[in-house]
C-alpha atoms as a PDB file:
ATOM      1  CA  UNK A   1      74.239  69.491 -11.825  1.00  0.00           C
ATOM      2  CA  UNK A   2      76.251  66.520 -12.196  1.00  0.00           C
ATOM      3  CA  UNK A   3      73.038  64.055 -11.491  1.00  0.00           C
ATOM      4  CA  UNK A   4      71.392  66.505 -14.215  1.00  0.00           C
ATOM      5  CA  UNK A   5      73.741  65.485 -16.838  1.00  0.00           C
ATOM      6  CA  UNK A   6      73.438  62.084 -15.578  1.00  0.00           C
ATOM      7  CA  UNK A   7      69.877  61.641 -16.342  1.00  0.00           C
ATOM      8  CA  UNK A   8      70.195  63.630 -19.724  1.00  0.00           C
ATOM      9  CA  UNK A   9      72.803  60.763 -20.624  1.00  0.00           C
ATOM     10  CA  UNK A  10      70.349  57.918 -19.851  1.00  0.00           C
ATOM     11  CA  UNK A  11      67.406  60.011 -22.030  1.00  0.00           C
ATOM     12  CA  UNK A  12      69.398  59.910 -24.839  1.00  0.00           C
ATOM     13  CA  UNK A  13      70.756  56.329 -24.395  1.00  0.00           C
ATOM     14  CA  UNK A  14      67.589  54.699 -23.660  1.00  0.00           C
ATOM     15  CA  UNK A  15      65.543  56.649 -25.980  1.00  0.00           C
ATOM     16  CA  UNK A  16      63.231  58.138 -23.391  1.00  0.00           C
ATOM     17  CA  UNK A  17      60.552  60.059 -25.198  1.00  0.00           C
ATOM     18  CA  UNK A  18      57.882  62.086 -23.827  1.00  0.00           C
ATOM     19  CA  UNK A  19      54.795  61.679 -25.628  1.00  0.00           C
ATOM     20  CA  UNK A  20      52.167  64.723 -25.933  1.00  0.00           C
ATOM     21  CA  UNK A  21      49.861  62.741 -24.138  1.00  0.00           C
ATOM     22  CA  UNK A  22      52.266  63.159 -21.328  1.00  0.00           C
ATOM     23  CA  UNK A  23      53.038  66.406 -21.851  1.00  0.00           C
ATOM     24  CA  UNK A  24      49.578  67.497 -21.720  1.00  0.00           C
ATOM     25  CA  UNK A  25      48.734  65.276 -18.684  1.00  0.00           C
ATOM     26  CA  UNK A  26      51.712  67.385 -16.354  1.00  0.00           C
ATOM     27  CA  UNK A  27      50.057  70.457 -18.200  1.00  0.00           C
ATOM     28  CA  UNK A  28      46.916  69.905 -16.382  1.00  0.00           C
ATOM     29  CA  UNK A  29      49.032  68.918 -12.796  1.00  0.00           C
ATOM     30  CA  UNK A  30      50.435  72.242 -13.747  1.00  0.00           C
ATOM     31  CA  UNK A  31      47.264  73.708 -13.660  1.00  0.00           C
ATOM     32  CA  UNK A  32      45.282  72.157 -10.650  1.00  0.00           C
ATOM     33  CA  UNK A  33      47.712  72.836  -8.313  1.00  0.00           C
ATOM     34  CA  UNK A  34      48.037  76.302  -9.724  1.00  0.00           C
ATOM     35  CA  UNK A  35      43.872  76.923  -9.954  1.00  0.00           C
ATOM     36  CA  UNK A  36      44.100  77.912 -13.080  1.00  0.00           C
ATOM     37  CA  UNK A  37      42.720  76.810 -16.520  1.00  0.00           C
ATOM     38  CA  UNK A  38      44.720  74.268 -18.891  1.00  0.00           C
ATOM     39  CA  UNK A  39      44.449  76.335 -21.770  1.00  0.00           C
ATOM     40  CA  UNK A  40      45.871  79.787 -20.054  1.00  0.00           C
ATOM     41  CA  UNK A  41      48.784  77.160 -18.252  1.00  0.00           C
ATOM     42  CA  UNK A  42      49.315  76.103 -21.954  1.00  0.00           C
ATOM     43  CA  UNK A  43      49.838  79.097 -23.294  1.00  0.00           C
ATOM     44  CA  UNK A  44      52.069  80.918 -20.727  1.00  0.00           C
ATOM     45  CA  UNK A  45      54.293  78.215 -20.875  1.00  0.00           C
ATOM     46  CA  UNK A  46      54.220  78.446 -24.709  1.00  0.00           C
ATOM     47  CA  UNK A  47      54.719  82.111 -24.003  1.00  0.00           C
ATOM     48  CA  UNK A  48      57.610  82.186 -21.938  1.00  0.00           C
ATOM     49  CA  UNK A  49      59.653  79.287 -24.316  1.00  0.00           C
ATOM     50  CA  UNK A  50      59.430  76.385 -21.342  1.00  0.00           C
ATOM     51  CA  UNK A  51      57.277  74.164 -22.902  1.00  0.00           C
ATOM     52  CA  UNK A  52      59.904  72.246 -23.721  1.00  0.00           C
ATOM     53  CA  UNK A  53      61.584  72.449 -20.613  1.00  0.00           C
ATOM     54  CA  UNK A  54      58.583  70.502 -18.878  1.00  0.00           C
ATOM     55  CA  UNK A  55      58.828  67.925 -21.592  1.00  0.00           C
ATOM     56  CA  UNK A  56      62.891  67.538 -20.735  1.00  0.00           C
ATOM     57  CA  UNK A  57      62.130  67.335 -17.105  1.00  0.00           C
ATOM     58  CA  UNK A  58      59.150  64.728 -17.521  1.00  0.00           C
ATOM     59  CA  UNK A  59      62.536  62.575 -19.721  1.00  0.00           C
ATOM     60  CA  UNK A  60      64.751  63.304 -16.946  1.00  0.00           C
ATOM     61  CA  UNK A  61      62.232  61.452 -14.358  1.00  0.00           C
ATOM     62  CA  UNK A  62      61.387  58.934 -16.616  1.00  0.00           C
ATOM     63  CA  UNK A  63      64.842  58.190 -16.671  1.00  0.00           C
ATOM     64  CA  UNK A  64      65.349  58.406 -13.152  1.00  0.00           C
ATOM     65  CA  UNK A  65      62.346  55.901 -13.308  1.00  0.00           C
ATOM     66  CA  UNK A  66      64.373  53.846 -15.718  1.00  0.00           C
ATOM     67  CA  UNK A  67      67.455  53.512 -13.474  1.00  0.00           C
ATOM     68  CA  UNK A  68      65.369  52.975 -10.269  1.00  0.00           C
ATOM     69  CA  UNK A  69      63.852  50.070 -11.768  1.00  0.00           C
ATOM     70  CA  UNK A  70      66.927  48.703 -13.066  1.00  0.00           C
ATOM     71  CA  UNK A  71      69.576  49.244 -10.353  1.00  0.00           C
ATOM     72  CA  UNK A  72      71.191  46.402  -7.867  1.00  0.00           C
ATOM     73  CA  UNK A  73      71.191  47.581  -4.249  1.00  0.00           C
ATOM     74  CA  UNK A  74      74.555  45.778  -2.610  1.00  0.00           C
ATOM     75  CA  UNK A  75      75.607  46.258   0.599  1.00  0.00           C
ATOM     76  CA  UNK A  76      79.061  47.543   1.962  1.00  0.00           C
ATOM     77  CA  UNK A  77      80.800  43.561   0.787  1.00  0.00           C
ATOM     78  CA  UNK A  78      78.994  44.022  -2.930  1.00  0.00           C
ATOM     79  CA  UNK A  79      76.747  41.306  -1.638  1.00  0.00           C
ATOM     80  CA  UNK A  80      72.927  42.137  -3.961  1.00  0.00           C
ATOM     81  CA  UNK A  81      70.696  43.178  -1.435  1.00  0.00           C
ATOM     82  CA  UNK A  82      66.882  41.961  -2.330  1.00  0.00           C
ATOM     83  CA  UNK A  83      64.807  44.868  -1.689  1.00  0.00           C
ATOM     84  CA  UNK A  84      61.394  43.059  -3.130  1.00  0.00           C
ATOM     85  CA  UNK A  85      58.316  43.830  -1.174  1.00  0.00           C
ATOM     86  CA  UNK A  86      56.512  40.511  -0.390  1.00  0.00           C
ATOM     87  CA  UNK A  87      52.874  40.522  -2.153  1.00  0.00           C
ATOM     88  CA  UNK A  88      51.535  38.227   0.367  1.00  0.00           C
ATOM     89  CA  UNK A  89      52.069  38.015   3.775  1.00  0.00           C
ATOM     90  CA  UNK A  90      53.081  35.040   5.153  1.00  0.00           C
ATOM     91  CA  UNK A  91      50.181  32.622   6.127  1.00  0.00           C
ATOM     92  CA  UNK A  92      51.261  32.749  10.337  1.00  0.00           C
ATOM     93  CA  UNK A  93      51.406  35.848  10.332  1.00  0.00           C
ATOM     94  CA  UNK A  94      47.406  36.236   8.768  1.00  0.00           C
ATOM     95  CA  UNK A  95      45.919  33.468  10.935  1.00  0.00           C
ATOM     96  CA  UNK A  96      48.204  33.518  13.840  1.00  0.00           C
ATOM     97  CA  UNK A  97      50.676  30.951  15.543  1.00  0.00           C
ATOM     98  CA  UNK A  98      50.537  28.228  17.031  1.00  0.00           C
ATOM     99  CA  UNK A  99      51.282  29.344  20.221  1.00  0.00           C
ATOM    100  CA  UNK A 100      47.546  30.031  21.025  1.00  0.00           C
ATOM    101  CA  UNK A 101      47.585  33.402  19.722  1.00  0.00           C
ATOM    102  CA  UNK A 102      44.346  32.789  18.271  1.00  0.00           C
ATOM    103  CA  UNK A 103      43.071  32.617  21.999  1.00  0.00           C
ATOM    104  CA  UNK A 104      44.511  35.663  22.770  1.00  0.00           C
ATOM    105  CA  UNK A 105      42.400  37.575  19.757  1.00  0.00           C
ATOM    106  CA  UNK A 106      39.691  35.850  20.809  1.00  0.00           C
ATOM    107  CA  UNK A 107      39.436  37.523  24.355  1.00  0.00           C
ATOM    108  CA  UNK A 108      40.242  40.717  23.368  1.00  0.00           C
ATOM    109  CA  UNK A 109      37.594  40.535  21.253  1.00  0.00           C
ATOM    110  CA  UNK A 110      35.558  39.429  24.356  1.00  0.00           C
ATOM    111  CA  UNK A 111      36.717  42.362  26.461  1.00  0.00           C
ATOM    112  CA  UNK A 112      35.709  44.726  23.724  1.00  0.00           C
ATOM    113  CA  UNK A 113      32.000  43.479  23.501  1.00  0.00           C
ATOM    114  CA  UNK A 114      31.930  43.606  27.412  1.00  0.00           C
ATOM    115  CA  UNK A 115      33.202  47.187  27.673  1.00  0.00           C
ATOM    116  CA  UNK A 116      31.241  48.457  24.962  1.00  0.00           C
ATOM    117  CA  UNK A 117      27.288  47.145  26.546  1.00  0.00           C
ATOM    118  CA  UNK A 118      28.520  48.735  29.580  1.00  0.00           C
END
């Protein structure tokens, strides 16, 4: 409850808007994973008042979204931790080491092609 009113602060803060586009998208998530048309999904949520409610809930994880991307990890000292995922991997580890692990691929390789025309 408390994380609720968390994110509800950061909605209205930030300005996080959920555009009908949006809306409409989770309306048809709604209704795949329910089997059932858009247009019948649509209207019992109409129906029952919770349209709404999905567009508050799509705010609250767009603001989750929002914090996620903008929060510092530290660790226990409140020293920044650097969670960034390398894009590439570093060049040894693609094309091997020099410590003849390029040999080593190599007959494996070998082995395979032998086992398999047996």
């Amino acid at each position: 409850m408390l994380g609720d009113l968390a994110l509800r602060a950061v909605v209205t803060q930030e300005a996080v808007e959920v555009s009908d586009t949006e809306l409409e998208a989770e309306i048809e998530r709604l209704a795949e994973r329910l089997e059932q048309k858009v247009a019948k999904v649509r209207r019992d949520l109409e129906r029952r008042g919770v349209l709404e409610t999905v567009r508050s809930e799509l705010a609250r994880g767009k603001a989750l979204e929002f914090l996620i991307e903008h929060a510092t990890v530290v660790d226990e000292e409140g020293n920044v931790i650097d969670l960034t995922i390398p894009e590439v991997l570093p060049t040894a580890a693609v094309q091997g080491d020099d410590n003849g692990s390029d040999e080593d691929l190599s007959s494996e390789d070998e082995s395979t092609e032998e086992g398999a025309e047996e």
